[in-house]
Structure formats: C-alpha cells, structure tokens
Protein backbone atom coordinates (compact mmCIF):
# COMPACT_ATOMS: atom_id res chain seq x y z
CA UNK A 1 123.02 17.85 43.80
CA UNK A 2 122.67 14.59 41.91
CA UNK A 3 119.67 13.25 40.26
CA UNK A 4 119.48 10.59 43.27
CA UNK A 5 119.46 12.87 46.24
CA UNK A 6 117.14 15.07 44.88
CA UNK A 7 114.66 12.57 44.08
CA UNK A 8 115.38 11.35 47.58
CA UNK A 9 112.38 13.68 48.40
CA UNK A 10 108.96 12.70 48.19
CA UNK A 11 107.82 15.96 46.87
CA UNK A 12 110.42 16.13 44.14
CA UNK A 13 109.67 12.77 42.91
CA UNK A 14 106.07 13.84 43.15
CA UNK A 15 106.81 17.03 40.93
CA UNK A 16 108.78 14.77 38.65
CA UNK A 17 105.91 12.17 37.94
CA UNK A 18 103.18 15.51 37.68
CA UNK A 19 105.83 16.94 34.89
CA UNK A 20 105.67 13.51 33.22
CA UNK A 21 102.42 12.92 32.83
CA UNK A 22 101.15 16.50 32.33
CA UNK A 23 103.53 17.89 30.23
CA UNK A 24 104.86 21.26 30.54
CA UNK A 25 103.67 23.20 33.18
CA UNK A 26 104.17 26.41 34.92
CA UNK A 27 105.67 27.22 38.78
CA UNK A 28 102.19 28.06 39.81
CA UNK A 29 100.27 25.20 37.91
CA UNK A 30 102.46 23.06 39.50
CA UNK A 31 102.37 24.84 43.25
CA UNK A 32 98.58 24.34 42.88
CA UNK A 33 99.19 20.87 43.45
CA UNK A 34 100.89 20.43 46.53
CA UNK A 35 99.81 22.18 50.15
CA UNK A 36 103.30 23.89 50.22
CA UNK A 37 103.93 27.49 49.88
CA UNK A 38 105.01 28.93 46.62
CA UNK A 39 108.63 29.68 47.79
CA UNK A 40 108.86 25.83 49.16
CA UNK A 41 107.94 24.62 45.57
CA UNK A 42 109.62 27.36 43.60
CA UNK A 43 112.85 25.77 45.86
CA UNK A 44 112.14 22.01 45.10
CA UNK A 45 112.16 23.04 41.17
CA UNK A 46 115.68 24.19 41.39
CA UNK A 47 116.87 21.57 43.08
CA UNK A 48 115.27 19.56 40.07
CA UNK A 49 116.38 21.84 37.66
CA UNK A 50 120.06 21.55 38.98
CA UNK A 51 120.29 17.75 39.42
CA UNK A 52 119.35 18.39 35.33
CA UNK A 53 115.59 16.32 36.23
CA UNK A 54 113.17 19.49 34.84
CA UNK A 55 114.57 22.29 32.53
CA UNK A 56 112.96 25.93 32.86
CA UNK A 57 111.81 28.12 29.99
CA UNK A 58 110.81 31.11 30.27
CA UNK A 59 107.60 32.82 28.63
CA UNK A 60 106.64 36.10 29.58
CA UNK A 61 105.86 36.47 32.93
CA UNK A 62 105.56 32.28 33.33
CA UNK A 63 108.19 29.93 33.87
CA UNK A 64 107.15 26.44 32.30
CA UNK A 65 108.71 23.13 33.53
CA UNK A 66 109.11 19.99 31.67
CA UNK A 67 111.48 16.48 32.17
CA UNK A 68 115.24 17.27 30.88
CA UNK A 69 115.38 14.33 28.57
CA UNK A 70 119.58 13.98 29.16
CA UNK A 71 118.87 13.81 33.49
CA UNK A 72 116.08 11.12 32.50
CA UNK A 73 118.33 9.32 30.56
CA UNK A 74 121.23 9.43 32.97
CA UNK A 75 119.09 7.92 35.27
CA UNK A 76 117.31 5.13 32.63
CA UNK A 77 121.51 4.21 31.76
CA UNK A 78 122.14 3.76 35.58
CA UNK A 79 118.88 1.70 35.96
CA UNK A 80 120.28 -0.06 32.83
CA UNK A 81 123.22 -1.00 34.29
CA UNK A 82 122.29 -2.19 37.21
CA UNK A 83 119.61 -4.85 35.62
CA UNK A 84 123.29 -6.06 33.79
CA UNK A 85 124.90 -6.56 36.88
CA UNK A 86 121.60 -8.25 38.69
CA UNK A 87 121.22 -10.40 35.16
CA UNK A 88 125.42 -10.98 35.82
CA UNK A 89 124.99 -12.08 39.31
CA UNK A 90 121.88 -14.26 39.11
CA UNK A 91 124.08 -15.86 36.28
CA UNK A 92 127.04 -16.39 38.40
CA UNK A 93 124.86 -17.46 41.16
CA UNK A 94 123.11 -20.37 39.36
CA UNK A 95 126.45 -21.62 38.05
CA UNK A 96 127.76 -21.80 41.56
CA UNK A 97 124.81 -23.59 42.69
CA UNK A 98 125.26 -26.02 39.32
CA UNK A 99 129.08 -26.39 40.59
CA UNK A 100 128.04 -27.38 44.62
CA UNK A 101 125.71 -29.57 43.04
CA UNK A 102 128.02 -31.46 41.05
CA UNK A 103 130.69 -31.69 43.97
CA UNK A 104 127.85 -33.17 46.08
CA UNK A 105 126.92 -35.63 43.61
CA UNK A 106 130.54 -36.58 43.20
CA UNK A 107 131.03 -37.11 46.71
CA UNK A 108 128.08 -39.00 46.69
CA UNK A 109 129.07 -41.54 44.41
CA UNK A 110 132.58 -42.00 45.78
C-alpha cells in the first residue's frame, strides 16, 4: 500500500501525527489512545509500517514506533512538486490573462 492510501484513514493519519509529536512510542502506548481494540491498532501500524510511514524496533518484549524519515520525505518531495506545478500554472495563467488583455486592448484601439 502506498503512503497515500494508507493515510487515506483517519486513524492512520491520527497515529502518524501522535508518532510525530510524541516521539517513539510503543503498540500499547499508542493503542491507549484510540477506543479501538489492540488487534485493530496493531493492524493500522502495519499498514503504516508497509507504506514505509512508521518503522518498528523491537526491545524486549515492546515494539516502539517512530516516523520513517525516507516515507516522510517521499511524501514532503511529492508535496514539493506539486507547489512547482501550482507556482507553474498560476504563472502560465497570469500570462494568458496578460495576453487576452493585450488582444482586447488592441482591438480596442483599432
């Protein structure tokens, strides 16, 4: 699953922002948090961990969660890109206002 269609889940992206501001944390610090079952979270953090959002180390008995820096920045390069081609457009879009403009004024003065 891609980064995108797992976050397409209001209680992944609400593990994801948790894990961000917390820090690591463990399966059950992080069940704790939501009124789902332990399986039903312990689920949600592999889909995470698969669409490479949280990674998993293990310690003892615990299993801590934190952000996978390379899924965050996948997803900061896509934002990235897409501000380019919004900053692109907006550019294109003024200069083809600027052009009907001109024609206008041209027809005007014929």
């Amino acid at each position: 699953m891609n980064a995108f269609a797992a976050l397409a889940d209001d209680t992944r992206r609400e593990i994801v922002v948790l894990v961000a501001k917390k820090g690591e944390l463990s399966a059950s610090e992080i069940s704790r948090k939501f009124q789902l079952s332990a399986p039903a979270i312990s689920q949600h953090l592999k889909i995470l961990r698969e669409a490479a959002l949280l990674q998993m180390k293990k310690d003892a008995q615990r299993r801590l969660y934190s952000l996978n820096a390379s899924g965050m920045d996948e997803l900061e390069k896509w934002l990235f890109d897409v501000k380019s081609w919004n900053k692109r457009l907006d550019k294109l879009d003024g200069y083809l206002s600027q052009l009907k403009r001109e024609r206008a004024d041209a027809k005007k003065q014929r």
